[in-house]
PDB file of N, CA and C in Angstrom:
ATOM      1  N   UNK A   1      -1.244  -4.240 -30.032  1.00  0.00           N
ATOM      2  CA  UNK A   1      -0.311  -3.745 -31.033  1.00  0.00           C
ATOM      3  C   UNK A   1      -0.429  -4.621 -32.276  1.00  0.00           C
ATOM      4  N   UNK A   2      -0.874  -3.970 -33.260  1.00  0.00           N
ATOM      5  CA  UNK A   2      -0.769  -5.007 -34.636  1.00  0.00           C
ATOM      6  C   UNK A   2       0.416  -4.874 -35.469  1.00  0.00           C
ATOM      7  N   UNK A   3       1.141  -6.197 -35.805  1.00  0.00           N
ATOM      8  CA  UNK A   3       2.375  -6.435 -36.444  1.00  0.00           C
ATOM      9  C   UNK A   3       2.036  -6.256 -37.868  1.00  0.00           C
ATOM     10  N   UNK A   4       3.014  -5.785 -38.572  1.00  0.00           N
ATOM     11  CA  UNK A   4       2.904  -5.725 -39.898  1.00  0.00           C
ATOM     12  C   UNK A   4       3.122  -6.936 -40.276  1.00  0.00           C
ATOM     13  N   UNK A   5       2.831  -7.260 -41.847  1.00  0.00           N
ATOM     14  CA  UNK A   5       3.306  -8.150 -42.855  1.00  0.00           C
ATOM     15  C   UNK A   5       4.357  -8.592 -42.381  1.00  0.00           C
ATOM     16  N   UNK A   6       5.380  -7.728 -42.455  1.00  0.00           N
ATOM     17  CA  UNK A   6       7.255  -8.440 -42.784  1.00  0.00           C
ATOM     18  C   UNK A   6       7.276  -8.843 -41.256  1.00  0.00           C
ATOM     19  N   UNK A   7       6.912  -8.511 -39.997  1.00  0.00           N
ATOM     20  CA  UNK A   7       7.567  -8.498 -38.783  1.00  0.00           C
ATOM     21  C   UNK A   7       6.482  -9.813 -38.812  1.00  0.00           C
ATOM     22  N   UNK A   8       5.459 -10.201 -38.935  1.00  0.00           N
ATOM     23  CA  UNK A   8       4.466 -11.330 -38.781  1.00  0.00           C
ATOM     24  C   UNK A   8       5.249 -12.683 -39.011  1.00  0.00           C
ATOM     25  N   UNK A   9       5.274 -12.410 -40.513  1.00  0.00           N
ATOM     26  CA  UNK A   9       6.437 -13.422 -41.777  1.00  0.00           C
ATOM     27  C   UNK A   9       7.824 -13.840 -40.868  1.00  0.00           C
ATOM     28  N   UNK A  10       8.572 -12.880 -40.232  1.00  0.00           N
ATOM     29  CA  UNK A  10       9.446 -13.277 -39.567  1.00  0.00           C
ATOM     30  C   UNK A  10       9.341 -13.849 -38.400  1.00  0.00           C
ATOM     31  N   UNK A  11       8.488 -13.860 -37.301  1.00  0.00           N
ATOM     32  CA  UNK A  11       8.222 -14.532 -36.940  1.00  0.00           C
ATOM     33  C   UNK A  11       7.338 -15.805 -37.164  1.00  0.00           C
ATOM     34  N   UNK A  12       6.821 -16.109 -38.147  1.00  0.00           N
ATOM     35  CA  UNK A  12       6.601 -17.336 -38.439  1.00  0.00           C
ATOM     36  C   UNK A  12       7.715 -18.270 -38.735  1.00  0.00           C
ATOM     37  N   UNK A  13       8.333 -17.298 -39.901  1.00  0.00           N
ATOM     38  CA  UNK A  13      10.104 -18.190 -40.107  1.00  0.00           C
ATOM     39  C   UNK A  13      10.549 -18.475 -38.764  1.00  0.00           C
ATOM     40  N   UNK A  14      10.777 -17.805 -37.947  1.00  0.00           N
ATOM     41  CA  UNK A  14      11.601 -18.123 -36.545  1.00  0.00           C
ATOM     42  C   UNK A  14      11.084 -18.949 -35.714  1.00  0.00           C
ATOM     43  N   UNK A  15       9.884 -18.902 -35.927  1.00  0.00           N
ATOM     44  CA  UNK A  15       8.708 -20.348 -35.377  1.00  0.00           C
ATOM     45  C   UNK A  15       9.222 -21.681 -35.648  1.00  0.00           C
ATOM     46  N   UNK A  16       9.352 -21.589 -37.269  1.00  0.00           N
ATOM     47  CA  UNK A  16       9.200 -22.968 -37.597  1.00  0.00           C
ATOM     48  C   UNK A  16      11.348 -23.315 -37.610  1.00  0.00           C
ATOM     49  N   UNK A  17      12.143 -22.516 -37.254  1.00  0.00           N
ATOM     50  CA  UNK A  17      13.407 -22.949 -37.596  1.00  0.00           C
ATOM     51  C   UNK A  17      13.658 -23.412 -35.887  1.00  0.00           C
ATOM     52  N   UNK A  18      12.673 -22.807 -35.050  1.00  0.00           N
ATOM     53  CA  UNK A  18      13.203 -23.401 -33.781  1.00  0.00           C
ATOM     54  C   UNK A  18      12.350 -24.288 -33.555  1.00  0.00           C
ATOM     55  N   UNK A  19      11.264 -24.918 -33.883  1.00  0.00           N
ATOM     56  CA  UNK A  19      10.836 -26.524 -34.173  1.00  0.00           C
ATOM     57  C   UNK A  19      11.452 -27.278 -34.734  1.00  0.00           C
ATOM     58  N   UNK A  20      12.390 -26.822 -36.116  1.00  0.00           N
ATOM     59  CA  UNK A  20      13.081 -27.868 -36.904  1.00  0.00           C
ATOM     60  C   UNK A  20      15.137 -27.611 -35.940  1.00  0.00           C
ATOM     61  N   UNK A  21      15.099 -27.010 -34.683  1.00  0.00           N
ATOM     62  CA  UNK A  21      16.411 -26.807 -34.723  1.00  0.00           C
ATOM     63  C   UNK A  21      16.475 -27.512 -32.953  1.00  0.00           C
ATOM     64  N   UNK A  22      15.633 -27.702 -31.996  1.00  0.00           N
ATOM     65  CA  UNK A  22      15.766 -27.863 -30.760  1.00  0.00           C
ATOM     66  C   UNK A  22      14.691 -28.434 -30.251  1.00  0.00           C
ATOM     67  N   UNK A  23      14.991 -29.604 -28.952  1.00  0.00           N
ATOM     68  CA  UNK A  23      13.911 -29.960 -28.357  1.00  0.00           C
ATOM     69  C   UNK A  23      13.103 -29.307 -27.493  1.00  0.00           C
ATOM     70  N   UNK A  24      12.104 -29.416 -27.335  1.00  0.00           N
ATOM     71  CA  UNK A  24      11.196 -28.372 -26.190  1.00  0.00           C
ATOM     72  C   UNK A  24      10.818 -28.949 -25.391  1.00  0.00           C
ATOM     73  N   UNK A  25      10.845 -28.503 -24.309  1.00  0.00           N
ATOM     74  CA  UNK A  25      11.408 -27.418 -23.710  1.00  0.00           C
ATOM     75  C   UNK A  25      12.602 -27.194 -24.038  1.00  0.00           C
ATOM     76  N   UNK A  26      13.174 -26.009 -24.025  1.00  0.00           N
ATOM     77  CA  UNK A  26      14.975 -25.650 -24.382  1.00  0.00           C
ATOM     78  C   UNK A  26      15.241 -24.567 -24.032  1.00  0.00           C
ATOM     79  N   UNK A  27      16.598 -24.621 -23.290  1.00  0.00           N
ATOM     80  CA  UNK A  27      17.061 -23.405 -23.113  1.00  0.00           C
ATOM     81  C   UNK A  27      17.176 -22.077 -23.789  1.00  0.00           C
ATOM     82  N   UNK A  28      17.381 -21.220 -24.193  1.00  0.00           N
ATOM     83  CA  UNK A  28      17.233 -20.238 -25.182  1.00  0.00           C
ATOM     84  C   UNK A  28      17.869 -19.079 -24.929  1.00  0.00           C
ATOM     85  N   UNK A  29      18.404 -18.025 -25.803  1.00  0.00           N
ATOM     86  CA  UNK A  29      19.439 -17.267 -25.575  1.00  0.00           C
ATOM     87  C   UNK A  29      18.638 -15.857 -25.877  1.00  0.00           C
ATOM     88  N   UNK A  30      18.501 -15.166 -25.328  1.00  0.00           N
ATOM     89  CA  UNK A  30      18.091 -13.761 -25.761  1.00  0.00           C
ATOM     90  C   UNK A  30      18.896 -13.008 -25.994  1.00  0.00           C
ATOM     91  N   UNK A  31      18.907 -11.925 -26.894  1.00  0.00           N
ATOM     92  CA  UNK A  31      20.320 -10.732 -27.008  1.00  0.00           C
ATOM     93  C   UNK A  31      19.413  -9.547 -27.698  1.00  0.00           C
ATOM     94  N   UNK A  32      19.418  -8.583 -26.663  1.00  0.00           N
ATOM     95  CA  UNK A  32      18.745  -7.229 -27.043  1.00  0.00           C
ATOM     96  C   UNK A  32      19.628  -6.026 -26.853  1.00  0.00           C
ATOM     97  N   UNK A  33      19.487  -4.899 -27.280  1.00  0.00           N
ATOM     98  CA  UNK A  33      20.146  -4.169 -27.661  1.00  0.00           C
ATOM     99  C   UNK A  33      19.285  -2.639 -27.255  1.00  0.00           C
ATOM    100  N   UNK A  34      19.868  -1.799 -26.004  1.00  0.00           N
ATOM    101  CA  UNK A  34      18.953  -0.882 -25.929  1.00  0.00           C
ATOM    102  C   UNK A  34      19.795   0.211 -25.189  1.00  0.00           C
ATOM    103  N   UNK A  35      19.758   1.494 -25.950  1.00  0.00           N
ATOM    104  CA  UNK A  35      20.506   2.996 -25.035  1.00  0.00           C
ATOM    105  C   UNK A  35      20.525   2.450 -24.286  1.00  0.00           C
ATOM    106  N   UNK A  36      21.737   3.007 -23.560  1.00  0.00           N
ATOM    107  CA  UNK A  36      22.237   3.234 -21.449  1.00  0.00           C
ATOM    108  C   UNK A  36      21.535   3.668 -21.094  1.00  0.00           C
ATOM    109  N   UNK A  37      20.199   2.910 -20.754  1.00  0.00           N
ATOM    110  CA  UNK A  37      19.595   3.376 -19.656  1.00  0.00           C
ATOM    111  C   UNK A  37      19.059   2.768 -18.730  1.00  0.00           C
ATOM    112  N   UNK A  38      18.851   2.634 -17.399  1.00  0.00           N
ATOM    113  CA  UNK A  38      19.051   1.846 -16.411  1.00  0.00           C
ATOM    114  C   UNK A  38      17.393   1.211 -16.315  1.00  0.00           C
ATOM    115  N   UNK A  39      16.571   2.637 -16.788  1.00  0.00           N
ATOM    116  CA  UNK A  39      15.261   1.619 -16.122  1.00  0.00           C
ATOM    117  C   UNK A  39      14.574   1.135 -17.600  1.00  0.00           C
ATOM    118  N   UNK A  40      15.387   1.047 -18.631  1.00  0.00           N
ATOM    119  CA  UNK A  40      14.879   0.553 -19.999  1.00  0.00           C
ATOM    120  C   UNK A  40      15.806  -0.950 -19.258  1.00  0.00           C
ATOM    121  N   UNK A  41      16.820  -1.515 -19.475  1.00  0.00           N
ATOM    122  CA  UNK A  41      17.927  -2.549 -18.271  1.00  0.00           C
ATOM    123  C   UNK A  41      16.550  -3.059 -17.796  1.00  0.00           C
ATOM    124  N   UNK A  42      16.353  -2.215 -16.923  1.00  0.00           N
ATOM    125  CA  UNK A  42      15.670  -3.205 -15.861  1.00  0.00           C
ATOM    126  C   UNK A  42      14.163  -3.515 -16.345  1.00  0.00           C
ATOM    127  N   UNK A  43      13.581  -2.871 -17.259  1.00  0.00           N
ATOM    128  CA  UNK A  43      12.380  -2.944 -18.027  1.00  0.00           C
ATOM    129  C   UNK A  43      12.169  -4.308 -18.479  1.00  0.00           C
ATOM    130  N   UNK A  44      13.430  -4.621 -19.204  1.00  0.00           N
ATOM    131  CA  UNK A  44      13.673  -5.889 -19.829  1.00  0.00           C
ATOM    132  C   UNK A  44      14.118  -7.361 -18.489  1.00  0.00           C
ATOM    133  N   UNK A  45      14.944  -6.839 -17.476  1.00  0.00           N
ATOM    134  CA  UNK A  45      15.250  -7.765 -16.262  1.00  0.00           C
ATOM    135  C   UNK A  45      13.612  -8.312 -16.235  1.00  0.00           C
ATOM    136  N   UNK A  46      12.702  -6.932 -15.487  1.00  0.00           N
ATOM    137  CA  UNK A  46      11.507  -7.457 -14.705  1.00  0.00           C
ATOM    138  C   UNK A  46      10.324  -8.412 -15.609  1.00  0.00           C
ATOM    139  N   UNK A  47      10.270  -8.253 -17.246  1.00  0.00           N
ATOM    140  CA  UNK A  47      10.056  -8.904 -17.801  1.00  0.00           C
ATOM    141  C   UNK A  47      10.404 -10.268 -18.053  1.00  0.00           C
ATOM    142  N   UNK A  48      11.529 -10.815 -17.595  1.00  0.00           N
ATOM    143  CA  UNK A  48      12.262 -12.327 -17.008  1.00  0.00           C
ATOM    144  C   UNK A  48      12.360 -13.040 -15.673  1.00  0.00           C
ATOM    145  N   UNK A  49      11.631 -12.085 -14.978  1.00  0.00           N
ATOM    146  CA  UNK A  49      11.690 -12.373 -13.507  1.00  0.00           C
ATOM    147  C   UNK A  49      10.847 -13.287 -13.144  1.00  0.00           C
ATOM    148  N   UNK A  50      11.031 -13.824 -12.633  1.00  0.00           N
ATOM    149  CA  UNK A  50      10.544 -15.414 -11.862  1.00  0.00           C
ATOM    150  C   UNK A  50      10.877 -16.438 -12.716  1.00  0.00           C
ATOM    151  N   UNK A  51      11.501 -15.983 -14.160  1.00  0.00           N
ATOM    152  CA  UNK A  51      12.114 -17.340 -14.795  1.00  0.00           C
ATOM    153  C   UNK A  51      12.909 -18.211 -14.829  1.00  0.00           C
ATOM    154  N   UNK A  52      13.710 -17.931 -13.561  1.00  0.00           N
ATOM    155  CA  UNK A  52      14.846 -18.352 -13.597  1.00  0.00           C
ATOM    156  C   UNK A  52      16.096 -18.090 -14.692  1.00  0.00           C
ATOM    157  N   UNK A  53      16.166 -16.915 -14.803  1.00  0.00           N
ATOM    158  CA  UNK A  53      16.706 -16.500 -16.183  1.00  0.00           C
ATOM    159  C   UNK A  53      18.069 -15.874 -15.527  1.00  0.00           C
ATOM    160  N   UNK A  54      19.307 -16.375 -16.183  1.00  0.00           N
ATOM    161  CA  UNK A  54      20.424 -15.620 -15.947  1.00  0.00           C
ATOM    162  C   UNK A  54      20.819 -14.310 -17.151  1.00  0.00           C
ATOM    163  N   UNK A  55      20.816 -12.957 -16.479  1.00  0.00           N
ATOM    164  CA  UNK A  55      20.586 -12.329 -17.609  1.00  0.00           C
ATOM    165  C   UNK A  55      22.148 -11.416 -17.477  1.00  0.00           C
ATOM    166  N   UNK A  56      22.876 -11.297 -18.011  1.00  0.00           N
ATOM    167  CA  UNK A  56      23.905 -10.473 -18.035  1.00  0.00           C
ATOM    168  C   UNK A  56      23.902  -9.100 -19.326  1.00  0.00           C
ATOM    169  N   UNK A  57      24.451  -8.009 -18.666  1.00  0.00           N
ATOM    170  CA  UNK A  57      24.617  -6.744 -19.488  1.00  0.00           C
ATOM    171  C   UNK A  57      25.984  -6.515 -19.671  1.00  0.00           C
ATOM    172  N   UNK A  58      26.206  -5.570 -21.038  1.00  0.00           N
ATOM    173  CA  UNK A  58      27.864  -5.020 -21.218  1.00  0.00           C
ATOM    174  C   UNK A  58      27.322  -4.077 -22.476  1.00  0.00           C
ATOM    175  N   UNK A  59      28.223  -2.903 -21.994  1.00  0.00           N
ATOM    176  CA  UNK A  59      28.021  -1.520 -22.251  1.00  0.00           C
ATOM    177  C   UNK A  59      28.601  -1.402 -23.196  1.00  0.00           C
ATOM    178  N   UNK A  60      28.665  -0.907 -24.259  1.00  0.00           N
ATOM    179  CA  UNK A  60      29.389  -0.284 -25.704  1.00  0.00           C
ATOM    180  C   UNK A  60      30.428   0.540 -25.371  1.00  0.00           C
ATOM    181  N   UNK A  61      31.185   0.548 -26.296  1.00  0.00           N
ATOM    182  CA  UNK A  61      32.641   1.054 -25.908  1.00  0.00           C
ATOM    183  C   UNK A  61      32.374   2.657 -25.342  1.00  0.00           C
ATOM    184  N   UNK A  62      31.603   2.900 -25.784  1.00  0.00           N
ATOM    185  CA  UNK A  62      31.335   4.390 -25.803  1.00  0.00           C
ATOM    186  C   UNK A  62      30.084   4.825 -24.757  1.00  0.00           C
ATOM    187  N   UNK A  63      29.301   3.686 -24.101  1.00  0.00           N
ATOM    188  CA  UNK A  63      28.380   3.803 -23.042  1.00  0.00           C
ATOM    189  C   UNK A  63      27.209   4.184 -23.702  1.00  0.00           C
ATOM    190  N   UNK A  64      27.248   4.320 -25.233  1.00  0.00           N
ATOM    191  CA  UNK A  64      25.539   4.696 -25.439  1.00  0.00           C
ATOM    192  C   UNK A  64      24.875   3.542 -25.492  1.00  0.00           C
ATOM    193  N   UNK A  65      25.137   2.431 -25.824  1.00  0.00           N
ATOM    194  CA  UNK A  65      24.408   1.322 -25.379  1.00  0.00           C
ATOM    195  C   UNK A  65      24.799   0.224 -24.900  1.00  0.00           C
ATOM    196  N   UNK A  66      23.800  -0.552 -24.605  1.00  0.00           N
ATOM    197  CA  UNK A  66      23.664  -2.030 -23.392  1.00  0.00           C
ATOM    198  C   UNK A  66      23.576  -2.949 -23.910  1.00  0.00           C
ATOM    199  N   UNK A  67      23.959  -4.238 -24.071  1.00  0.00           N
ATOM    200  CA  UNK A  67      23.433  -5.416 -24.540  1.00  0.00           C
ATOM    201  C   UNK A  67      23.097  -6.221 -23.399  1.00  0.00           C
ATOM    202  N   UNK A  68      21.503  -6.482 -23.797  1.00  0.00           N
ATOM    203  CA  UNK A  68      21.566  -7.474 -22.571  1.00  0.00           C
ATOM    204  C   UNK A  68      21.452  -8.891 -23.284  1.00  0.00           C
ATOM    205  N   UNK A  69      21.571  -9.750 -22.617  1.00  0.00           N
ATOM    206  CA  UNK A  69      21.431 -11.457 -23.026  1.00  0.00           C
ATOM    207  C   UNK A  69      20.726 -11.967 -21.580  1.00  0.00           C
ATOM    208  N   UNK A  70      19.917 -12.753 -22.400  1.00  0.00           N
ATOM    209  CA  UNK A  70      18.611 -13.491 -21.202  1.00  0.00           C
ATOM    210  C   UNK A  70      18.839 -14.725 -21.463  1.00  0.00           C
ATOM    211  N   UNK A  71      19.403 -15.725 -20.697  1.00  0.00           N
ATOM    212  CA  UNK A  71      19.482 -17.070 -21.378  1.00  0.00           C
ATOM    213  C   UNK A  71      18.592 -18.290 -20.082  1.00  0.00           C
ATOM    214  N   UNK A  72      17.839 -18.463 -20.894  1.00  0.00           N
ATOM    215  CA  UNK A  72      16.348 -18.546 -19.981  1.00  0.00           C
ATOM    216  C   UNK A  72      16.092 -20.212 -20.284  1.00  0.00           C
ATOM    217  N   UNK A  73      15.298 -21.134 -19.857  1.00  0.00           N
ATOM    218  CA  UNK A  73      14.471 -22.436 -20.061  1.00  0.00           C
ATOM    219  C   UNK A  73      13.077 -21.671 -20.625  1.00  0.00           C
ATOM    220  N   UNK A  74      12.663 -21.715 -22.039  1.00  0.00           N
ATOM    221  CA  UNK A  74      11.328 -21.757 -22.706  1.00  0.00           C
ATOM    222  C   UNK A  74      10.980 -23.063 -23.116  1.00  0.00           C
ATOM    223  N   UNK A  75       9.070 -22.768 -22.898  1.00  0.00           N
ATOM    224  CA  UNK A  75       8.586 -24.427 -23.011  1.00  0.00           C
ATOM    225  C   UNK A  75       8.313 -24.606 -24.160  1.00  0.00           C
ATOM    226  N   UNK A  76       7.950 -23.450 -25.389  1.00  0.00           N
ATOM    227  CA  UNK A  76       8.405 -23.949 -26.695  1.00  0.00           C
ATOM    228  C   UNK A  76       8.783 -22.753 -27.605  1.00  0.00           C
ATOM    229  N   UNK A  77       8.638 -22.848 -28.932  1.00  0.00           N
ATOM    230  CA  UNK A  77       8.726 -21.500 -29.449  1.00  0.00           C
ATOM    231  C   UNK A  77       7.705 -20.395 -29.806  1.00  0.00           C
ATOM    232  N   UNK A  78       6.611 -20.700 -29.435  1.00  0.00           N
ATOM    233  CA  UNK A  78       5.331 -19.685 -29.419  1.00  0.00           C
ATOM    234  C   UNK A  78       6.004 -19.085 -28.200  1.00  0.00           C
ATOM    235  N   UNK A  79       6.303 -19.362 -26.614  1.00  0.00           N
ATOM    236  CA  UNK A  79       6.740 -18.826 -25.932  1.00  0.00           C
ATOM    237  C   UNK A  79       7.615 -17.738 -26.002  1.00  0.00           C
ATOM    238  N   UNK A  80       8.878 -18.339 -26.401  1.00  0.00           N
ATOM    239  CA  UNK A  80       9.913 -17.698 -26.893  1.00  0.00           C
ATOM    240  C   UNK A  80       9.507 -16.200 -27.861  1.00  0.00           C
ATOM    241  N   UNK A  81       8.954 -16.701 -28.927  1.00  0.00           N
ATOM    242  CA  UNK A  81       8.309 -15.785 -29.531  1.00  0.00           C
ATOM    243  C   UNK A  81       7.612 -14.587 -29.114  1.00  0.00           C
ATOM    244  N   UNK A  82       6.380 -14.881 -27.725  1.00  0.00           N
ATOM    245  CA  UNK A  82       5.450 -13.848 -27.118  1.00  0.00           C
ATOM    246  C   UNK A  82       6.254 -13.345 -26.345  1.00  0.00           C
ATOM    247  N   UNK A  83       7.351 -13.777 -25.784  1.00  0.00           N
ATOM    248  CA  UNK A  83       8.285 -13.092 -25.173  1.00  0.00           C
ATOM    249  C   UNK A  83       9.231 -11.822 -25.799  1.00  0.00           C
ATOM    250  N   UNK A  84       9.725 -12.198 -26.905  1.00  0.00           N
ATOM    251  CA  UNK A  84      10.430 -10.965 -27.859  1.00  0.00           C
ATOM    252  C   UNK A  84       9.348  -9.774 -28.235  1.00  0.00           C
ATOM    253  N   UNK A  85       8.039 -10.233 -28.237  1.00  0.00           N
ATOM    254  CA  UNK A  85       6.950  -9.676 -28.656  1.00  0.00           C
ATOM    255  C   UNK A  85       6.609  -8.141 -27.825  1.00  0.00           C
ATOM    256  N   UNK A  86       6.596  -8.810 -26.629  1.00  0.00           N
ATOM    257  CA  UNK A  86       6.329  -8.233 -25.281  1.00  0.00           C
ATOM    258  C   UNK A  86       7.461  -7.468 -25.071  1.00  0.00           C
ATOM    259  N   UNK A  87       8.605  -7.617 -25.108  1.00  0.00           N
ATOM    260  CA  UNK A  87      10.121  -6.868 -25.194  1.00  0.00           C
ATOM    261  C   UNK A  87       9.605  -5.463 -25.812  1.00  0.00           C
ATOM    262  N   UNK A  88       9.544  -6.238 -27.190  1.00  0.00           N
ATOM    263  CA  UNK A  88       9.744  -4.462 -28.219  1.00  0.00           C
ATOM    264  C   UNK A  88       8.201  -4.141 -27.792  1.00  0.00           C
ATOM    265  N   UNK A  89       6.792  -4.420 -27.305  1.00  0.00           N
ATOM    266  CA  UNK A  89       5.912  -3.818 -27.378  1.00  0.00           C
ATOM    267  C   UNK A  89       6.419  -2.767 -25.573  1.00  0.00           C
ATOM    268  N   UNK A  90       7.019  -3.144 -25.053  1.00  0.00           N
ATOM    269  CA  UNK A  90       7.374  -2.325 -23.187  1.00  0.00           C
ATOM    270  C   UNK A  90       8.376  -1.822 -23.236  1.00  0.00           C
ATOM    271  N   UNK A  91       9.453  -2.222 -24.432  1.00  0.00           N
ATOM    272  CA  UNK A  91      10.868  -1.303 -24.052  1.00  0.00           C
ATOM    273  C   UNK A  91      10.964  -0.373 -25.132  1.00  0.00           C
ATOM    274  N   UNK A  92      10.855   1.024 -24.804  1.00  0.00           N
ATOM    275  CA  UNK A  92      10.901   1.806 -26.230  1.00  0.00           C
ATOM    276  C   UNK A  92      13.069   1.402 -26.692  1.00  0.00           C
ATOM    277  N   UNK A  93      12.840   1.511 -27.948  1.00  0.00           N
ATOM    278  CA  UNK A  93      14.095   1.647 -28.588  1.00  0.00           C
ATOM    279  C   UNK A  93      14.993   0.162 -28.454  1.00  0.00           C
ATOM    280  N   UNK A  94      14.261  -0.555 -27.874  1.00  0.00           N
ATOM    281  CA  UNK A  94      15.057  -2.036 -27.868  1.00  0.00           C
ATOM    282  C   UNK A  94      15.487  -2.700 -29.685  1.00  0.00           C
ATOM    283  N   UNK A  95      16.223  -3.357 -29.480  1.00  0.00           N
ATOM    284  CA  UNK A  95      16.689  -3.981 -30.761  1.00  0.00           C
ATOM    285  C   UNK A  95      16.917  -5.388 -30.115  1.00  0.00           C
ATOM    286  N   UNK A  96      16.419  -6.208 -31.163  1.00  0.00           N
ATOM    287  CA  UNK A  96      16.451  -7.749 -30.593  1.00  0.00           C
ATOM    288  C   UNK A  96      17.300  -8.796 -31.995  1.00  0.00           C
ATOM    289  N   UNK A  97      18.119  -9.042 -31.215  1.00  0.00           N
ATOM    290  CA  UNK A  97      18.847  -9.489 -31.927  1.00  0.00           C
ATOM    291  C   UNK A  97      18.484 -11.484 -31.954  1.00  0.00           C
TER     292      UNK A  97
END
């Protein structure tokens, strides 16, 4: 999948603010955003699995969508990074907050 310009740029910014913001290895917080749907949910779970990742969901007032949060140990921020990467390239309609 090739990233555009602006989505590249932003992740470079987000590169270098979590080098200048935390030690690495570091815990890290994920928060994505994707329709009620159970095997898009779990799309994103099986993508964290074996990480030891505590991941909790909560539904929108109205049930059209999920937030999940992944709050995981990454060993630095290239990690972190190929990880969000991998998110929006396997979960259609995810939003990563």
């Amino acid at each position: 999948m090739s990233l555009d310009k602006k989505t590249e740029e932003f992740y470079n910014k987000l590169r270098s603010q979590l080098y200048e913001t935390a030690s690495w290895p570091s815990e890290y917080l994920y928060k994505f955003i994707v329709p009620t749907d159970q095997k898009k949910i779990s799309q994103i779970e099986d993508l964290f699995n074996n990480l030891g990742a505590v991941i909790t969901t909560k539904e929108s007032g109205k049930g059209t969508y999920t937030s999940v949060s992944v709050n995981v140990d990454m060993k630095d921020p290239d990690a972190v990074i190929a990880k969000y990467k991998k998110v929006a390239e396997e979960v259609e309609g995810v939003i990563s907050l």
